[in-house]
N, C-alpha and C. Protein backbone atom coordinates (compact mmCIF):
# COMPACT_ATOMS: atom_id res chain seq x y z
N UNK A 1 0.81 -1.20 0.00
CA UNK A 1 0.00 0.00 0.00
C UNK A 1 0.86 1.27 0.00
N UNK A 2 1.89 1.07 0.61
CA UNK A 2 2.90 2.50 1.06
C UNK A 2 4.06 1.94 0.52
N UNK A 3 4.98 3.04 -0.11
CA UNK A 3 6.23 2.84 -0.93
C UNK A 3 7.11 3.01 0.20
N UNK A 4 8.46 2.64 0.33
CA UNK A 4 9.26 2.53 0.79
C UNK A 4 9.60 3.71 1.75
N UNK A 5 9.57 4.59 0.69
CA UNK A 5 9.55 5.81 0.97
C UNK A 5 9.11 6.87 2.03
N UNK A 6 7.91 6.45 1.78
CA UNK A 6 7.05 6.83 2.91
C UNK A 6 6.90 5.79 4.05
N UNK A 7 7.08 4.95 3.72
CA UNK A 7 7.54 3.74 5.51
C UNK A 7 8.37 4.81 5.74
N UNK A 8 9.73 4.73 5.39
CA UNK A 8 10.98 5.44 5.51
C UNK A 8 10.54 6.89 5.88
N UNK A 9 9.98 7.70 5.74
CA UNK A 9 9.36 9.00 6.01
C UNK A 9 8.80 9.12 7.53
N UNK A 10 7.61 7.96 7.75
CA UNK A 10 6.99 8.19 8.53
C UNK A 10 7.72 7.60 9.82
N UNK A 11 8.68 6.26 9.69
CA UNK A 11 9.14 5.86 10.82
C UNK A 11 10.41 6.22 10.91
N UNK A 12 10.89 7.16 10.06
CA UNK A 12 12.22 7.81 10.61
C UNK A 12 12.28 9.55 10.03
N UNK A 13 11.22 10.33 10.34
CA UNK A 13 11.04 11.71 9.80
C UNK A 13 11.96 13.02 10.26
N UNK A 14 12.35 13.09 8.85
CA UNK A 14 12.87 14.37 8.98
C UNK A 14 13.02 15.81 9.45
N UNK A 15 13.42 16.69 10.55
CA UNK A 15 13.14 17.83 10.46
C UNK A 15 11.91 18.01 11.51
N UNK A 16 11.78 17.37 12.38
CA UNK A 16 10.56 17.44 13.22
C UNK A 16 11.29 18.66 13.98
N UNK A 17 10.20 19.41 15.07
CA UNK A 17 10.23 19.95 15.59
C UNK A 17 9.85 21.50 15.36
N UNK A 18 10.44 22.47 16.07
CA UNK A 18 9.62 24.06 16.29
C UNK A 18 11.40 24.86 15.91
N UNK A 19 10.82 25.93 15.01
CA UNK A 19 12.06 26.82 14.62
C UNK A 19 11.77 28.20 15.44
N UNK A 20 12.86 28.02 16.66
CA UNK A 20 12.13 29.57 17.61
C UNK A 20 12.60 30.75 17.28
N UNK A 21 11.89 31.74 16.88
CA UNK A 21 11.48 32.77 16.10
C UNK A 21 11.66 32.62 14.83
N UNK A 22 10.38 31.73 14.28
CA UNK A 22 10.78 31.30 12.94
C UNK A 22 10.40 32.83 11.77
N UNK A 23 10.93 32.57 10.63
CA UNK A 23 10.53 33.83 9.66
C UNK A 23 9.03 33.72 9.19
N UNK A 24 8.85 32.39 9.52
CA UNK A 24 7.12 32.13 8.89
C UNK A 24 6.98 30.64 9.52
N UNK A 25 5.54 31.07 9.85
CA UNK A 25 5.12 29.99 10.26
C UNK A 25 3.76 29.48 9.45
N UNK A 26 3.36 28.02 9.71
CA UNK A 26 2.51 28.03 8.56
C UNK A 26 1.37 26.83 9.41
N UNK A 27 0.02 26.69 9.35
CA UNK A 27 -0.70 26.25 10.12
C UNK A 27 -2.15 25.57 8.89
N UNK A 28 -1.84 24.34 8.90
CA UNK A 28 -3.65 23.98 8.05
C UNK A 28 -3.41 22.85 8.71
N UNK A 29 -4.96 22.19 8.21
CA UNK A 29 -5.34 20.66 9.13
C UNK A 29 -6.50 20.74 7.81
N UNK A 30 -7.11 19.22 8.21
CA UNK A 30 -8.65 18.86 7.14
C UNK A 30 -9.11 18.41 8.29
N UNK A 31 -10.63 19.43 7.94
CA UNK A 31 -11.69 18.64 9.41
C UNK A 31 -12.28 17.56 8.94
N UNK A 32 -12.20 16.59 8.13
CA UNK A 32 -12.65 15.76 8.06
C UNK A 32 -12.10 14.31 8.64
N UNK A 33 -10.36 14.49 8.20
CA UNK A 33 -9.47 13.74 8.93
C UNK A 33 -9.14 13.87 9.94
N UNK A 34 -9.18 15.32 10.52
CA UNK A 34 -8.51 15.14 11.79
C UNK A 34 -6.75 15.67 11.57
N UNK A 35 -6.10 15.32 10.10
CA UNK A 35 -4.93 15.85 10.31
C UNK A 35 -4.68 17.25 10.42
N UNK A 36 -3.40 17.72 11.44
CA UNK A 36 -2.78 19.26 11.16
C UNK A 36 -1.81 19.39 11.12
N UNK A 37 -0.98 19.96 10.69
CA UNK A 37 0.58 20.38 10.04
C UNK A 37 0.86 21.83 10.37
N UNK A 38 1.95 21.75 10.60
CA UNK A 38 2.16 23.34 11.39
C UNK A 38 3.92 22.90 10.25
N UNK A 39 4.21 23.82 9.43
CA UNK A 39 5.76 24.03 9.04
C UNK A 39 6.20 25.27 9.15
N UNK A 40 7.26 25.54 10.17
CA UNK A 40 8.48 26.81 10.64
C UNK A 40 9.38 27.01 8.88
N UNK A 41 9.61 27.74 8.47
CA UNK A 41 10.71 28.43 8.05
C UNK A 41 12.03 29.13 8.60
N UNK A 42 12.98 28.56 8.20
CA UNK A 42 14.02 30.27 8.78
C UNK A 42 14.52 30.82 7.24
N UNK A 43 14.51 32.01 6.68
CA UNK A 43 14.95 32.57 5.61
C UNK A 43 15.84 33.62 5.82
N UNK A 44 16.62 33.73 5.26
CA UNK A 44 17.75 34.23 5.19
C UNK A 44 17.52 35.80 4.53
N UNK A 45 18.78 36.70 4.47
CA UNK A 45 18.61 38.19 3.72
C UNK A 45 18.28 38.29 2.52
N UNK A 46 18.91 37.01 2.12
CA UNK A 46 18.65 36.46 0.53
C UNK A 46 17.78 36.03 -0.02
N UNK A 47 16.19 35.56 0.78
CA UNK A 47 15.03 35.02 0.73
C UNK A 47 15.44 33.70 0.35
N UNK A 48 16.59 32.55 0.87
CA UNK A 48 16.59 31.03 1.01
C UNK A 48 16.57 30.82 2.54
N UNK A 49 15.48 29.96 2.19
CA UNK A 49 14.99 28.92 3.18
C UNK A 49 16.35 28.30 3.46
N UNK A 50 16.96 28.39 5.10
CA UNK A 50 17.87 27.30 5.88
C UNK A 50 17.56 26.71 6.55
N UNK A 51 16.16 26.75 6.75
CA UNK A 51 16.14 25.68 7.80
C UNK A 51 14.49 25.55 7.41
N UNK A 52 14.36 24.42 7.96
CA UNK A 52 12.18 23.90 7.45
C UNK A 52 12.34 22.81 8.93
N UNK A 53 11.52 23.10 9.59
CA UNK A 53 11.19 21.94 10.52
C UNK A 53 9.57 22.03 10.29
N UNK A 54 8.93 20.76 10.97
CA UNK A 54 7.39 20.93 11.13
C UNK A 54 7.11 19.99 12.34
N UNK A 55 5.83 19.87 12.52
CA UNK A 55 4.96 19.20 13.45
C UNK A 55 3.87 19.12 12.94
N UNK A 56 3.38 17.59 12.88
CA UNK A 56 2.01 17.38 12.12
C UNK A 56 1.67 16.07 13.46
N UNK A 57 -0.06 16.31 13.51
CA UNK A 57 -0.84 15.26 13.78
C UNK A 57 -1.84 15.06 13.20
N UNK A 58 -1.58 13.26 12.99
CA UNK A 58 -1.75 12.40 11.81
C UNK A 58 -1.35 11.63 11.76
N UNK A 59 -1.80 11.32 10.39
CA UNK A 59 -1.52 9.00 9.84
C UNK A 59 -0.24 9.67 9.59
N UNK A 60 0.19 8.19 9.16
CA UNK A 60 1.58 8.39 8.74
C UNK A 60 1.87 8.91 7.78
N UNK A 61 0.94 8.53 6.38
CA UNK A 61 0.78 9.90 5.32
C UNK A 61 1.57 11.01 5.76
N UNK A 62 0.40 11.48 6.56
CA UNK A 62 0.52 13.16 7.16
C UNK A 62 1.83 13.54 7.12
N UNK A 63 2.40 12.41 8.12
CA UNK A 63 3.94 12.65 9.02
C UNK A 63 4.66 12.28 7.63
N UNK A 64 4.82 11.94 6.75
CA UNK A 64 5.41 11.51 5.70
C UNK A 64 5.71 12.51 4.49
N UNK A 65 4.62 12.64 4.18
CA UNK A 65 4.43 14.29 3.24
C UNK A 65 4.80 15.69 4.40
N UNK A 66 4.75 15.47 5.39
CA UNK A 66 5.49 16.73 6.06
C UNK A 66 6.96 16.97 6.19
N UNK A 67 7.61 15.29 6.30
CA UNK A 67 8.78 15.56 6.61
C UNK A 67 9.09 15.56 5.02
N UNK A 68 8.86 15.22 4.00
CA UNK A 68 9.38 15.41 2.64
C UNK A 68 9.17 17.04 2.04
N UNK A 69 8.42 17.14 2.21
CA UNK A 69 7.91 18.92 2.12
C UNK A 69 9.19 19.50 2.56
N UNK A 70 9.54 19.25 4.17
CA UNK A 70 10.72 19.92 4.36
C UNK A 70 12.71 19.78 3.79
N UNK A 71 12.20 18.66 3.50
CA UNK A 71 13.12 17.81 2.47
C UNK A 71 13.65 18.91 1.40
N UNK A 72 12.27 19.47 0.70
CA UNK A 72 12.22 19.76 -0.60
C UNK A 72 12.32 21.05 -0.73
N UNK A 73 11.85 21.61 0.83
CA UNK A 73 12.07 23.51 0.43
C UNK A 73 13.37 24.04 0.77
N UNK A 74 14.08 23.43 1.80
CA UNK A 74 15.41 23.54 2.54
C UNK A 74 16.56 23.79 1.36
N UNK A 75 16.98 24.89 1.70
CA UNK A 75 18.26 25.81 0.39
C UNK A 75 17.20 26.45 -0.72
N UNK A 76 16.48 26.15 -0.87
CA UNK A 76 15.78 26.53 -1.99
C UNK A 76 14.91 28.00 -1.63
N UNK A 77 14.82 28.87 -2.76
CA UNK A 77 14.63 30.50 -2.33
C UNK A 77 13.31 30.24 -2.67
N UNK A 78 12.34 31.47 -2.13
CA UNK A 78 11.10 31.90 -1.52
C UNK A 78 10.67 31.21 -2.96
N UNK A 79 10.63 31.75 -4.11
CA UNK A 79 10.19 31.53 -5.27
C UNK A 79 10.02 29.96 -5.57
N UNK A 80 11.15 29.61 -5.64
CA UNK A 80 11.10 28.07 -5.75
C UNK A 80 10.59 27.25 -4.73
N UNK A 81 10.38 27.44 -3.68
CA UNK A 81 9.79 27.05 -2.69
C UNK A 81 8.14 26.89 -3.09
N UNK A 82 7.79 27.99 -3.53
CA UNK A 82 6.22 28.14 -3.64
C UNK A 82 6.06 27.47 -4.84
N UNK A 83 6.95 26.81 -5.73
CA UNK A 83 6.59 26.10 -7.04
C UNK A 83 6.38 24.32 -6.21
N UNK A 84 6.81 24.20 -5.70
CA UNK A 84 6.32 23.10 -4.78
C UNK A 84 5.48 22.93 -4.54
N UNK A 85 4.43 21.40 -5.72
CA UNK A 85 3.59 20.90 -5.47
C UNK A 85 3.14 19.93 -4.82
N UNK A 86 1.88 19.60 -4.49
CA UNK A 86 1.82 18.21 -3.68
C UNK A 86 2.32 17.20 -4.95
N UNK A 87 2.30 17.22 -6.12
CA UNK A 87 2.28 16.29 -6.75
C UNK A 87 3.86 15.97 -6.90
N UNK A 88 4.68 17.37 -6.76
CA UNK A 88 6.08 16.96 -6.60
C UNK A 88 6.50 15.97 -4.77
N UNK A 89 5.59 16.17 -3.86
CA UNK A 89 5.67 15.65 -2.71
C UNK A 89 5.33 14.37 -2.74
N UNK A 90 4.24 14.05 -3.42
CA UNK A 90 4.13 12.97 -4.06
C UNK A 90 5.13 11.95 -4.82
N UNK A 91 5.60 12.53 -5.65
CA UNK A 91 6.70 12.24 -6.58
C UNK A 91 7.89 11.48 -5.64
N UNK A 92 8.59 12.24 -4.85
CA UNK A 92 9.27 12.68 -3.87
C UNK A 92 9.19 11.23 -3.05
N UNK A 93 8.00 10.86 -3.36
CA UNK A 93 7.92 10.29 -2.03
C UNK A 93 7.56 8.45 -2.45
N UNK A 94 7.53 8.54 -4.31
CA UNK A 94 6.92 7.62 -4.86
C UNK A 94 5.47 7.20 -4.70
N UNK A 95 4.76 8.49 -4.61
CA UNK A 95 3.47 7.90 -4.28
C UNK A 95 2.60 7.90 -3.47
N UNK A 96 1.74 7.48 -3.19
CA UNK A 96 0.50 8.12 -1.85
C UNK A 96 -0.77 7.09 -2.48
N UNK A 97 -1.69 6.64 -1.58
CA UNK A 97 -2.59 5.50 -2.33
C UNK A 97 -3.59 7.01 -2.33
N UNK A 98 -4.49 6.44 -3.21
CA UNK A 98 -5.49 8.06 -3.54
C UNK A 98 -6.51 7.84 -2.47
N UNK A 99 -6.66 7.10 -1.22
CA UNK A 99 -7.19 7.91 -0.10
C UNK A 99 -6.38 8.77 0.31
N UNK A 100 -5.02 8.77 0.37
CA UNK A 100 -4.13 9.99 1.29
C UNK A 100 -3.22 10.81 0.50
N UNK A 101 -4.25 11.04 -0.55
CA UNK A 101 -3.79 11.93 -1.62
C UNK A 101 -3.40 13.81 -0.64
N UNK A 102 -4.72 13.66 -0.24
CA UNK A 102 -5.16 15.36 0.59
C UNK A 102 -3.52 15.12 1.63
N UNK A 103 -2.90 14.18 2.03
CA UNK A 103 -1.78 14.47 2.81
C UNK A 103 -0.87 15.58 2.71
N UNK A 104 -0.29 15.18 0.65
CA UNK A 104 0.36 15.76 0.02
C UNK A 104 -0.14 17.14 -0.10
N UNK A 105 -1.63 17.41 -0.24
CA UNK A 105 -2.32 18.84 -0.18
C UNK A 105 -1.95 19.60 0.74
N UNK A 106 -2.00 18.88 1.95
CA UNK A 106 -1.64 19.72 3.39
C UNK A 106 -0.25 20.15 3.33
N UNK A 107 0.66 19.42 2.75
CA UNK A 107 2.32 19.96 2.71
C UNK A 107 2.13 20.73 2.07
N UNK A 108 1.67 20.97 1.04
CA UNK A 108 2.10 21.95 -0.01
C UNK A 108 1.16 23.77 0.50
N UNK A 109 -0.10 22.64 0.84
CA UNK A 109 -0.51 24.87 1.45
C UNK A 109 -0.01 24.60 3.08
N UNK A 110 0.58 24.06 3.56
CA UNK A 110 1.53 24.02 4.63
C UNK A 110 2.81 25.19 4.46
N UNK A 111 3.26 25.07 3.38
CA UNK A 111 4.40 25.89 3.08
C UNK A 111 3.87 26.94 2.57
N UNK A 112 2.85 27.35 1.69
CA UNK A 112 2.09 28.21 1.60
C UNK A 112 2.11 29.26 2.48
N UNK A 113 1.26 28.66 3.67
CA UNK A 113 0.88 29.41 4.64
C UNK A 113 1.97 29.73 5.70
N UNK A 114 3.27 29.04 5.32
CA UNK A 114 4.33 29.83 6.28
C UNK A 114 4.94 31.10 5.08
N UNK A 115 4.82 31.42 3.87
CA UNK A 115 5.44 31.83 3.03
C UNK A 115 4.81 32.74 3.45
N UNK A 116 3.22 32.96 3.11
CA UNK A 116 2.45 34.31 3.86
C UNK A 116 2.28 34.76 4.95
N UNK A 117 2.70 33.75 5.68
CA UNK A 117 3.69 34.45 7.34
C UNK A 117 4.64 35.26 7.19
N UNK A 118 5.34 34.53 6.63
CA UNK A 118 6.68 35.44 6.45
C UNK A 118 6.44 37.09 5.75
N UNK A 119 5.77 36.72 4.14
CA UNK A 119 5.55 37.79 3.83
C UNK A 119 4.91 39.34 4.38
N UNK A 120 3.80 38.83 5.27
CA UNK A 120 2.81 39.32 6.13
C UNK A 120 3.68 39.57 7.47
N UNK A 121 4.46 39.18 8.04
CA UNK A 121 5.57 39.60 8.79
C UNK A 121 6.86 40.92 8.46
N UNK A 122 6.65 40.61 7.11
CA UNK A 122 8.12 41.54 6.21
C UNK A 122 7.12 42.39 5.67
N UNK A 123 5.98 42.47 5.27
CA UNK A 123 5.46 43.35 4.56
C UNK A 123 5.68 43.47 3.15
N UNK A 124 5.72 42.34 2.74
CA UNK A 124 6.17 42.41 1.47
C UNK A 124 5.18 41.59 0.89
N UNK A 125 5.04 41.12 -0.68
CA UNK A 125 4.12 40.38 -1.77
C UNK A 125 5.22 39.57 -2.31
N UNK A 126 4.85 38.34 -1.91
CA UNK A 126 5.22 37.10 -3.25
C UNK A 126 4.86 37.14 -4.29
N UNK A 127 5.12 37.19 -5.40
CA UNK A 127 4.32 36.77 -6.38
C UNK A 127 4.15 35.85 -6.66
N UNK A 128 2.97 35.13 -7.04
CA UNK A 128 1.63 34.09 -7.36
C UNK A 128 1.48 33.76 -6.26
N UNK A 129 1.67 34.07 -4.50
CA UNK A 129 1.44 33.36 -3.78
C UNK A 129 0.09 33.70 -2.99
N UNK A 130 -1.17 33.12 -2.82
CA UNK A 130 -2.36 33.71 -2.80
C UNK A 130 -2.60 33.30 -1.31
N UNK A 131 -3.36 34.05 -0.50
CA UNK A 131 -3.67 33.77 0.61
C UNK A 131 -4.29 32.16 1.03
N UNK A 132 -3.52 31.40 1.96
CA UNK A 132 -3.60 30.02 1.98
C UNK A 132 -5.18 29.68 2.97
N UNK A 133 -5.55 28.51 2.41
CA UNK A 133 -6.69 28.36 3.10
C UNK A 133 -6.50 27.32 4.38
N UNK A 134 -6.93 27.55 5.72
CA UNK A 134 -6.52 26.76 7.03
C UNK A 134 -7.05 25.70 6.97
N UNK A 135 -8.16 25.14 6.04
CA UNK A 135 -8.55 23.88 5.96
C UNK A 135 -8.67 23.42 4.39
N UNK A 136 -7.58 21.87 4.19
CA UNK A 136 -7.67 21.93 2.68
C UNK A 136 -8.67 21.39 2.28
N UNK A 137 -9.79 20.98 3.18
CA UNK A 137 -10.88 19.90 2.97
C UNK A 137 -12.16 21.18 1.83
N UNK A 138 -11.20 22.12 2.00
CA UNK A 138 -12.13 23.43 1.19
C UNK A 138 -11.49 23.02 -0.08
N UNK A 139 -11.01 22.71 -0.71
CA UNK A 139 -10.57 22.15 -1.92
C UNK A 139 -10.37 21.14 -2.67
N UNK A 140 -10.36 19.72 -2.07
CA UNK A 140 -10.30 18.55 -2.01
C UNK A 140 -11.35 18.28 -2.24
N UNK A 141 -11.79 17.41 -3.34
CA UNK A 141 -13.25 16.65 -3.83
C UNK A 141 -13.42 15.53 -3.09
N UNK A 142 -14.32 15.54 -2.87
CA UNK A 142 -15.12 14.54 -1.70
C UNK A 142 -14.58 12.67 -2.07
N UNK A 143 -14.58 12.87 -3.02
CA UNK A 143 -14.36 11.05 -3.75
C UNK A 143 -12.63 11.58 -3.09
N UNK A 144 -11.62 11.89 -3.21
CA UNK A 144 -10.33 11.56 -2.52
C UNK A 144 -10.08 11.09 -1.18
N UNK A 145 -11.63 10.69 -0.73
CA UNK A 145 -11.56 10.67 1.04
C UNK A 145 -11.96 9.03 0.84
């Protein structure tokens, strides 16, 4: 059912924990599951991400696509960061069975919503980055559950 990958993700995850005084912080969950994901940023003068930790509660999915998320934004600048899809988390990760598709959803406006921390902290505009929604179950079609 689960690729290697994500065994490997969920029972040995990357990057756990809280970044104190992070540059952005980022907060969604789905009320339907029950999962929530919280991912810290630290960004630099240069707008690259050095550091990504998170904290998610959840299946192992959850914990799996969180710690790969942070995998994937770490060195990488504000811009490229926000090109990070679930489907690259997916990728990343070899896969997700399409009930725990929405996992990969939560990483990706996970980082989202620390990007518009940050921004909303600095006072500044990303570009394409649109105000993140705190529950992805607002976007997610009902048959992915």
């Amino acid at each position: 059912m689960y690729s290697e990958k994500v065994m490997d993700h969920f029972q040995n995850p990357r990057n756990v924990g809280e970044i104190e005084n992070a540059s952005g912080v980022g907060t969604v969950g789905n009320a339907k599951c029950g999962d929530i994901m919280r991912i810290y940023l630290d960004i630099d003068e240069n707008n690259i991400i050095n550091d990504c930790k998170f904290k998610t509660f959840g299946c192992g999915a959850a914990v799996a696509t969180s710690s790969m998320a942070t995998e994937l934004v770490k060195g990488k600048s504000i811009n490229e960061a926000l090109e990070i899809t679930n489907k690259a988390v997916m990728e990343a990760l070899d896969g997700l069975p399409p009930i725990k598709v929405h996992c990969s959803l939560l990483a990706e406006e996970a980082i989202h919503a620390a990007l518009w921390d940050y921004a909303e902290k600095n006072d500044i505009k990303i570009e394409g980055l649109t105000k993140p929604k705190s529950d992805i179950g607002e976007t997610v079609e009902e048959e992915n559950y």
